[in-house]
PDB file of N, CA and C in Angstrom:
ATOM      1  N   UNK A   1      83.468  94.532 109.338  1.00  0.00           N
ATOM      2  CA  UNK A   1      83.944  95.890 109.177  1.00  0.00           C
ATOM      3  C   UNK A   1      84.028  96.609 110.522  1.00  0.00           C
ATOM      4  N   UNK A   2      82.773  96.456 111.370  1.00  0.00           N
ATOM      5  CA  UNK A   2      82.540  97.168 112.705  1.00  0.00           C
ATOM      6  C   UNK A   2      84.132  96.288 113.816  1.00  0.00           C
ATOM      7  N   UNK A   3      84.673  95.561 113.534  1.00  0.00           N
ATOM      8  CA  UNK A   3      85.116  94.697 113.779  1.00  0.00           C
ATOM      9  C   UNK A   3      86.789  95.322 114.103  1.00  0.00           C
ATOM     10  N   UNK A   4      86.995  95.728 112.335  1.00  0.00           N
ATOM     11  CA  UNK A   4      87.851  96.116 112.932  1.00  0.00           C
ATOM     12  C   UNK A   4      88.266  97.326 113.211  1.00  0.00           C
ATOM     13  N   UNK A   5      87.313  98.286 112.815  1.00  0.00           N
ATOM     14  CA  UNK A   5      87.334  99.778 113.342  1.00  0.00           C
ATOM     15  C   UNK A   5      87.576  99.948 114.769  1.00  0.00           C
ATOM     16  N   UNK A   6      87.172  98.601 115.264  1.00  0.00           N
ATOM     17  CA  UNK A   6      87.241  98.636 116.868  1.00  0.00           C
ATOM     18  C   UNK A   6      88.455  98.124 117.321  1.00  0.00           C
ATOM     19  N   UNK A   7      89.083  97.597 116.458  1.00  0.00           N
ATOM     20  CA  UNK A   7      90.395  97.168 116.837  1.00  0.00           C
ATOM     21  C   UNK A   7      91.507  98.550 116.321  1.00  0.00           C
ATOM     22  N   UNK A   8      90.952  99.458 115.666  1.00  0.00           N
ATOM     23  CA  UNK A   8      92.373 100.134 115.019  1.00  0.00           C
ATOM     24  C   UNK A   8      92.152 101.136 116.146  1.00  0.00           C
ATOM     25  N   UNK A   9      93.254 102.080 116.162  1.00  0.00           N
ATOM     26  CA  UNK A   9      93.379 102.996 117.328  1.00  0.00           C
ATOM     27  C   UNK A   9      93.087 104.430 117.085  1.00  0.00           C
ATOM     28  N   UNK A  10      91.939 104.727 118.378  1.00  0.00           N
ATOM     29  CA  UNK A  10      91.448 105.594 118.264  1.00  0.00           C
ATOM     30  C   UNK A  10      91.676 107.204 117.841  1.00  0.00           C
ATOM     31  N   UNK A  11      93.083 107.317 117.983  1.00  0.00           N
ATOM     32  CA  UNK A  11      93.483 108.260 117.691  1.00  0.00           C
ATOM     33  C   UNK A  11      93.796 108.581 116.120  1.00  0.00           C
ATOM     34  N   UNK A  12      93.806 107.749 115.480  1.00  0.00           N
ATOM     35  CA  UNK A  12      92.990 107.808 114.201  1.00  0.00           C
ATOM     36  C   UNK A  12      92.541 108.575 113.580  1.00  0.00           C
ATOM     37  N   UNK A  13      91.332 108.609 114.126  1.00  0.00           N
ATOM     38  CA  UNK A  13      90.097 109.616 114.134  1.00  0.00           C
ATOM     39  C   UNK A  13      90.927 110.975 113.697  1.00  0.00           C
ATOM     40  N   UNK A  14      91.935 111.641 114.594  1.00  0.00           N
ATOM     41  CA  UNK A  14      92.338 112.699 113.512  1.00  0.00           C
ATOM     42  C   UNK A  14      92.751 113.017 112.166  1.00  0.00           C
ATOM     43  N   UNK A  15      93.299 112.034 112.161  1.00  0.00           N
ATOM     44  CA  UNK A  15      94.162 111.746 110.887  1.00  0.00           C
ATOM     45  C   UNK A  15      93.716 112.174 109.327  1.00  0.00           C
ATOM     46  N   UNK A  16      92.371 112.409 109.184  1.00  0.00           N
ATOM     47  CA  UNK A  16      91.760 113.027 108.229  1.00  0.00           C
ATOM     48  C   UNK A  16      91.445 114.479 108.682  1.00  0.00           C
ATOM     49  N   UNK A  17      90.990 114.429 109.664  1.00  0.00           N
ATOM     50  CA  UNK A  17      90.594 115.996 110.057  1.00  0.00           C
ATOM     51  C   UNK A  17      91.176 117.318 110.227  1.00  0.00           C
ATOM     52  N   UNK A  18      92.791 117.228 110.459  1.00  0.00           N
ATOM     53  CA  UNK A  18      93.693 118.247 110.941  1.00  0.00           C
ATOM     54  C   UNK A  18      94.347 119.008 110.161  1.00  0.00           C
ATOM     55  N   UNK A  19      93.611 118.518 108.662  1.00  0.00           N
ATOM     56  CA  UNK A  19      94.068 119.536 107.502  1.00  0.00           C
ATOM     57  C   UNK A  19      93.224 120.437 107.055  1.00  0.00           C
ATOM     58  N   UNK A  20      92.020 119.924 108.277  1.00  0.00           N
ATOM     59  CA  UNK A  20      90.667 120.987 107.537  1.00  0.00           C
ATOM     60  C   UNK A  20      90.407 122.085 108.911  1.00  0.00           C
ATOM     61  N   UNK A  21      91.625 121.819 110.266  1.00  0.00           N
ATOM     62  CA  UNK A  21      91.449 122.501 111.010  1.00  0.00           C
ATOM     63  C   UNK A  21      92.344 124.120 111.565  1.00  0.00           C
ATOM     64  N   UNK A  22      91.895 125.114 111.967  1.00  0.00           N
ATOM     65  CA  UNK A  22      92.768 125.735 112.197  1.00  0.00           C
ATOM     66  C   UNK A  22      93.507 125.532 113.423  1.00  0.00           C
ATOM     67  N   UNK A  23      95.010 126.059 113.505  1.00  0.00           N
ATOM     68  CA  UNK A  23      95.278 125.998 114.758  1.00  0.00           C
ATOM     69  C   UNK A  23      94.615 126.133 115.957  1.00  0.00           C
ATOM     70  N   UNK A  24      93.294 127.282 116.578  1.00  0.00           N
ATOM     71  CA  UNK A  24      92.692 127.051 117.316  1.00  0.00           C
ATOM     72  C   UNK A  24      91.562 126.105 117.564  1.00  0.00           C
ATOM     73  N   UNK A  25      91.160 125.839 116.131  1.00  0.00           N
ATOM     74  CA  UNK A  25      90.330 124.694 115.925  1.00  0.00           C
ATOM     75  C   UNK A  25      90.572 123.451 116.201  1.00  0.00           C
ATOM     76  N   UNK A  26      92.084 123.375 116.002  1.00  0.00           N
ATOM     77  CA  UNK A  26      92.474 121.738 116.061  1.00  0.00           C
ATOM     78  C   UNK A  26      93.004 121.887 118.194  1.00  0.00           C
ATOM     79  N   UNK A  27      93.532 122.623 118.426  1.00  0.00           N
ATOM     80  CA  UNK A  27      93.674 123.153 119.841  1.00  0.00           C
ATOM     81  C   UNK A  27      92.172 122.496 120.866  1.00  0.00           C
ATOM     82  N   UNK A  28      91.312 122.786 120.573  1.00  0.00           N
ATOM     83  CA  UNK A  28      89.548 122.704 120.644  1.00  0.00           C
ATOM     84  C   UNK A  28      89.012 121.223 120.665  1.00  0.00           C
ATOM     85  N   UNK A  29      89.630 120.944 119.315  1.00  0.00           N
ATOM     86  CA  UNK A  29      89.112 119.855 118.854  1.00  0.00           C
ATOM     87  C   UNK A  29      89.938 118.358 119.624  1.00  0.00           C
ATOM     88  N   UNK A  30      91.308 118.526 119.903  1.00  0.00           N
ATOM     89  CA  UNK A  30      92.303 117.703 120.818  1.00  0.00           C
ATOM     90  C   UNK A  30      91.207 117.994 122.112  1.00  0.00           C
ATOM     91  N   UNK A  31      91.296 118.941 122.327  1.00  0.00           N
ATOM     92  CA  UNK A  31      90.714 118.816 124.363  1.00  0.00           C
ATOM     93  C   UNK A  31      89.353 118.086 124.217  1.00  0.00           C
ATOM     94  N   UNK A  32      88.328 118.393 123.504  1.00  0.00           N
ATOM     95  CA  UNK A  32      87.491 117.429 123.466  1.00  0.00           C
ATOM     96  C   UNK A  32      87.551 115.836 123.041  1.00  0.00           C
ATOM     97  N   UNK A  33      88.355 115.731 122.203  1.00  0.00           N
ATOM     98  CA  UNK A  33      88.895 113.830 122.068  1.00  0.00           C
ATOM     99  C   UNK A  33      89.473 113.410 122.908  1.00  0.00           C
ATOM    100  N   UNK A  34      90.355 114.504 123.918  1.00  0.00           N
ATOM    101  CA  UNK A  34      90.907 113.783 125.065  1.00  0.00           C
ATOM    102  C   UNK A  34      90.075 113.867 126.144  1.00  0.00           C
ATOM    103  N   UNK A  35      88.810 114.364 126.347  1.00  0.00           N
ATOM    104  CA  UNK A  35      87.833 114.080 127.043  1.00  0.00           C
ATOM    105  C   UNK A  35      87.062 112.827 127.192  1.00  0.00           C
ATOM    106  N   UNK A  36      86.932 112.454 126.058  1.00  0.00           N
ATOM    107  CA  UNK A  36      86.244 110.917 125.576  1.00  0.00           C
ATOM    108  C   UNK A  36      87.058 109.972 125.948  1.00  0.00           C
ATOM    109  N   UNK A  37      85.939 109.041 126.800  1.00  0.00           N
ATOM    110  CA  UNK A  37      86.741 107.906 126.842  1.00  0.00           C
ATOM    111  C   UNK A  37      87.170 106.656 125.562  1.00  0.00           C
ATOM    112  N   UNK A  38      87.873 105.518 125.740  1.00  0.00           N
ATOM    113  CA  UNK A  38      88.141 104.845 124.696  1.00  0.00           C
ATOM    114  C   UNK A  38      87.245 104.516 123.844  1.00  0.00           C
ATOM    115  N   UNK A  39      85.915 103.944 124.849  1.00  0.00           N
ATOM    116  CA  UNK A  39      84.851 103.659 124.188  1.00  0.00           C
ATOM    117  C   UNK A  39      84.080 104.608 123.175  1.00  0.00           C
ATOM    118  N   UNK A  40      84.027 106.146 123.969  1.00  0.00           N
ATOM    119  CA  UNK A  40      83.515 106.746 123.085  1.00  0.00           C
ATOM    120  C   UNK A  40      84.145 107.091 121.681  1.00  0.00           C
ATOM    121  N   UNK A  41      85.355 107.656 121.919  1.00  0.00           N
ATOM    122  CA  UNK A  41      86.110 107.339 120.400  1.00  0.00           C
ATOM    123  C   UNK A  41      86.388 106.195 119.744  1.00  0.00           C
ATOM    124  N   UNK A  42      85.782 105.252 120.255  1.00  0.00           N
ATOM    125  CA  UNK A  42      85.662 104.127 119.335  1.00  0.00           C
ATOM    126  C   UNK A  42      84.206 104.668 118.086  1.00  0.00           C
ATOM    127  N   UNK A  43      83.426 105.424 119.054  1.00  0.00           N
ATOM    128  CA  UNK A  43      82.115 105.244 118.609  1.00  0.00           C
ATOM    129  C   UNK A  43      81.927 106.306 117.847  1.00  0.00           C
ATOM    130  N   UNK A  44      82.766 107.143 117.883  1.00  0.00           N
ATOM    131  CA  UNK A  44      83.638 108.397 116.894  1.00  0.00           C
ATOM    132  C   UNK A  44      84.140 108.335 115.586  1.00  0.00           C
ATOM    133  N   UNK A  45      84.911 107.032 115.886  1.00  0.00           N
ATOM    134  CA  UNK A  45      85.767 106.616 114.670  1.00  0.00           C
ATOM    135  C   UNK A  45      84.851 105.855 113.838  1.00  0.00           C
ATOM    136  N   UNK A  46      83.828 105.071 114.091  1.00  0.00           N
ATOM    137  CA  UNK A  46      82.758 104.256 113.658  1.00  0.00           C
ATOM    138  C   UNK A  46      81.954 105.234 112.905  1.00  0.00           C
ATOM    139  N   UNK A  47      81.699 106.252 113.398  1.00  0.00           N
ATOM    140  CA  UNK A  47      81.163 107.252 112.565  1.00  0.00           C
ATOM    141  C   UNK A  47      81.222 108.065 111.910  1.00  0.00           C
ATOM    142  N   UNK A  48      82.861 108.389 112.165  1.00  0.00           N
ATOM    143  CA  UNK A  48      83.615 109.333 110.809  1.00  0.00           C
ATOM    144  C   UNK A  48      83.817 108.437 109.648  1.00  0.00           C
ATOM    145  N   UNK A  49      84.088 106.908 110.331  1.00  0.00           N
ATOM    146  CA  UNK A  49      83.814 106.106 108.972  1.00  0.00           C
ATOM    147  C   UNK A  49      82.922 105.455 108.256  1.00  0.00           C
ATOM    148  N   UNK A  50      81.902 105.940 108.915  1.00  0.00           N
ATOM    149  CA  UNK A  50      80.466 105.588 108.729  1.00  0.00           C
ATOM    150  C   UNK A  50      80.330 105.533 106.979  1.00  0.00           C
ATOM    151  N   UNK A  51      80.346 104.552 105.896  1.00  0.00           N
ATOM    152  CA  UNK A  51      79.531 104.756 104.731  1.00  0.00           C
ATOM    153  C   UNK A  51      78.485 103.925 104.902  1.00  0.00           C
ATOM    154  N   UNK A  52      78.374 103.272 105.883  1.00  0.00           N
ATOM    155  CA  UNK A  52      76.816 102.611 105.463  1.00  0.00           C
ATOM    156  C   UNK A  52      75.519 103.075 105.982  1.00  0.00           C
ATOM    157  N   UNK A  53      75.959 104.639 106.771  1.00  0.00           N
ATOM    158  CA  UNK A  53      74.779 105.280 107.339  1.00  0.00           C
ATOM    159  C   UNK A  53      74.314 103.853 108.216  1.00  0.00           C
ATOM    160  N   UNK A  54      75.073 103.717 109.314  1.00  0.00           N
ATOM    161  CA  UNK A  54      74.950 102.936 110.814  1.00  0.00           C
ATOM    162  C   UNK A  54      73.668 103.767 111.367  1.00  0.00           C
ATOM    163  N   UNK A  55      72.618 102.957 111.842  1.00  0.00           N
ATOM    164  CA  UNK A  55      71.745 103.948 112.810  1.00  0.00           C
ATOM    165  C   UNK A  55      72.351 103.980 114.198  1.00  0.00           C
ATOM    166  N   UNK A  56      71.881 104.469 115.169  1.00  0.00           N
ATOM    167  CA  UNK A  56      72.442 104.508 116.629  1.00  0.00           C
ATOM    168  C   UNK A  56      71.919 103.539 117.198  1.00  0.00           C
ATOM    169  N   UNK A  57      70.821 102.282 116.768  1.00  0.00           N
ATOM    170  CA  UNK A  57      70.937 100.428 117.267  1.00  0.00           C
ATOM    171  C   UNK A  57      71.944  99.788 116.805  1.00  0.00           C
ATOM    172  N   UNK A  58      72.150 100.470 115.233  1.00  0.00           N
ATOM    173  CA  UNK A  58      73.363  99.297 114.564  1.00  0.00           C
ATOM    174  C   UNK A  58      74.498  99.425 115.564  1.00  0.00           C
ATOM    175  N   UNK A  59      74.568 100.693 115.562  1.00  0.00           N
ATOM    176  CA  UNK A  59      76.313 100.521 116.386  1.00  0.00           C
ATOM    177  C   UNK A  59      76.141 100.234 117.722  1.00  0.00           C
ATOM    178  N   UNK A  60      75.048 100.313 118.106  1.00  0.00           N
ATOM    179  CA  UNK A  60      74.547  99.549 120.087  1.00  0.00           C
ATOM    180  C   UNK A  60      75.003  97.949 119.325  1.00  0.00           C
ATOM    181  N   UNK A  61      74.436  97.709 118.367  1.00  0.00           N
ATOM    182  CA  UNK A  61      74.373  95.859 118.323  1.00  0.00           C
ATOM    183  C   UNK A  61      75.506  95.674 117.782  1.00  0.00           C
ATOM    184  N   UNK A  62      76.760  96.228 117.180  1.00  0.00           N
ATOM    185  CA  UNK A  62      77.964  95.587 116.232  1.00  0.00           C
ATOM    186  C   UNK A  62      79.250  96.303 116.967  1.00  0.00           C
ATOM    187  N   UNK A  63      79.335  97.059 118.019  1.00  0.00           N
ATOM    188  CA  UNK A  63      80.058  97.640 119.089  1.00  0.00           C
ATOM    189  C   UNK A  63      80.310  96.757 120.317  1.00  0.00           C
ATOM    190  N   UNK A  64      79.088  96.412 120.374  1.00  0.00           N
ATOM    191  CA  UNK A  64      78.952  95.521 121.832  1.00  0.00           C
ATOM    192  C   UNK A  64      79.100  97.068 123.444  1.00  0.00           C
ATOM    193  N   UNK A  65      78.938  98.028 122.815  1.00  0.00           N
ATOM    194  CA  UNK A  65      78.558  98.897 124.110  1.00  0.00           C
ATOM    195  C   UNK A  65      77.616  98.976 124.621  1.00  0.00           C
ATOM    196  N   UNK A  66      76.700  99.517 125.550  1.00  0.00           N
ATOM    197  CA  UNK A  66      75.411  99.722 126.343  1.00  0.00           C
ATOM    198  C   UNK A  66      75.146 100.948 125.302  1.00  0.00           C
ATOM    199  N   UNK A  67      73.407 100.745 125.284  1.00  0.00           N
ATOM    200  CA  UNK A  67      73.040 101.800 124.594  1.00  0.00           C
ATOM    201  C   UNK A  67      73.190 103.329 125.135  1.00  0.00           C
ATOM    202  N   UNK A  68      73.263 103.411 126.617  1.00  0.00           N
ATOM    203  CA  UNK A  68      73.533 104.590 127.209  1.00  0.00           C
ATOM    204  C   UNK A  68      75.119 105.318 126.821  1.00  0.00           C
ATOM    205  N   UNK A  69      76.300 104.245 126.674  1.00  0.00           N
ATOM    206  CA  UNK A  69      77.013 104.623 126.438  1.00  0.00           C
ATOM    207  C   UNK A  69      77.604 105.266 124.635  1.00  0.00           C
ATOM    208  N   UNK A  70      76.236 104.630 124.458  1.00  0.00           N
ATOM    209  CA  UNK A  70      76.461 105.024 122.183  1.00  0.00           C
ATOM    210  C   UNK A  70      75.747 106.304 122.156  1.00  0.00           C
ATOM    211  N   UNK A  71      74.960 106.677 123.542  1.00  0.00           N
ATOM    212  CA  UNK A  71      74.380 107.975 123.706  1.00  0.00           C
ATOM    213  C   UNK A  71      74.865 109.020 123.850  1.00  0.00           C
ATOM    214  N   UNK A  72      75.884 108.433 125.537  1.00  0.00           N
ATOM    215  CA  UNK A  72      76.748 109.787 125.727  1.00  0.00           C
ATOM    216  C   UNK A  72      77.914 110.176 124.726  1.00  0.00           C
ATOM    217  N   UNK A  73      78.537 108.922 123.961  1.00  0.00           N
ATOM    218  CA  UNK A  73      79.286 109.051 122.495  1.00  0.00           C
ATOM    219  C   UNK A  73      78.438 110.426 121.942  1.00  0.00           C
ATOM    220  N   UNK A  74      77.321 109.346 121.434  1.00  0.00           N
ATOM    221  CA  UNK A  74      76.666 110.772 120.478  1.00  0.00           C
ATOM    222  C   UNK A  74      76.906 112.508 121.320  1.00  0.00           C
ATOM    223  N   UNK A  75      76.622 112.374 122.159  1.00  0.00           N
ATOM    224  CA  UNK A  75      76.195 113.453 122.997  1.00  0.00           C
ATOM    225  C   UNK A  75      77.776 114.381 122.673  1.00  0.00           C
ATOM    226  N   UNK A  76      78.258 113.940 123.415  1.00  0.00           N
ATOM    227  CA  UNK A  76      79.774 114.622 123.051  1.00  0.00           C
ATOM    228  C   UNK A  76      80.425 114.578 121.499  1.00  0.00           C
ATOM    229  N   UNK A  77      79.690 114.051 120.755  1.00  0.00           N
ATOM    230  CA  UNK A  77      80.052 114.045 119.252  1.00  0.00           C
ATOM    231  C   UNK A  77      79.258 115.452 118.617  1.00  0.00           C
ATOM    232  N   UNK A  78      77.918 115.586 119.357  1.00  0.00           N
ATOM    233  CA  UNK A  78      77.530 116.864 118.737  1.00  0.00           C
ATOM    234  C   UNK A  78      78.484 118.215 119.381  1.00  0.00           C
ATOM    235  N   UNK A  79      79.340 118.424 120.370  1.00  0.00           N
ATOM    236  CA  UNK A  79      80.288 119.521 120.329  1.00  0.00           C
ATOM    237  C   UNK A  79      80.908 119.473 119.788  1.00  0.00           C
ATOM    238  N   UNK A  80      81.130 118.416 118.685  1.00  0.00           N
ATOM    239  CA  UNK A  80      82.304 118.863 117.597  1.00  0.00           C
ATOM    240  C   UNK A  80      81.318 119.820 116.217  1.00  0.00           C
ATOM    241  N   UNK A  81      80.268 119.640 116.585  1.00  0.00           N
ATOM    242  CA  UNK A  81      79.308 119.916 114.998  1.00  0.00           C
ATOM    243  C   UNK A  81      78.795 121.614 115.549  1.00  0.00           C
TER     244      UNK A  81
END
């Protein structure tokens, strides 16, 4: 599954979200995804599609990223919240 979330493209990730956003919201919400690098919106998309409640080792071990980098993911994932 982790498999191929990592293969589909990151930009994705909006594709559910932009009906729940307002114009300045979605304005907001673009500048910060285009901040992230690939990796991190990989690690974005892994977690908007998260149903199996992934902890933050699962996706270090089924990503194949450095744990620092599933960090700074997280890190910039909480300015969207």
């Amino acid at each position: 599954m982790i498999e191929n979330l990592l293969n589909r493209d990151p930009s994705l990730i909006l594709e559910n979200t932009e009906t729940f956003l307002t114009d300045n919201m979605q304005q907001e919400f673009n500048l910060i995804i285009n901040q992230l690098s690939t990796r991190e919106k990989k690690i974005l998309m892994i977690l908007a599609n998260n149903e199996t409640s992934l902890s933050t080792s699962d996706i270090f071990k089924q990503s194949s990223l450095s744990l620092n980098e599933v960090i700074n993911g997280l890190e910039k994932l909480a300015l969207l919240n």
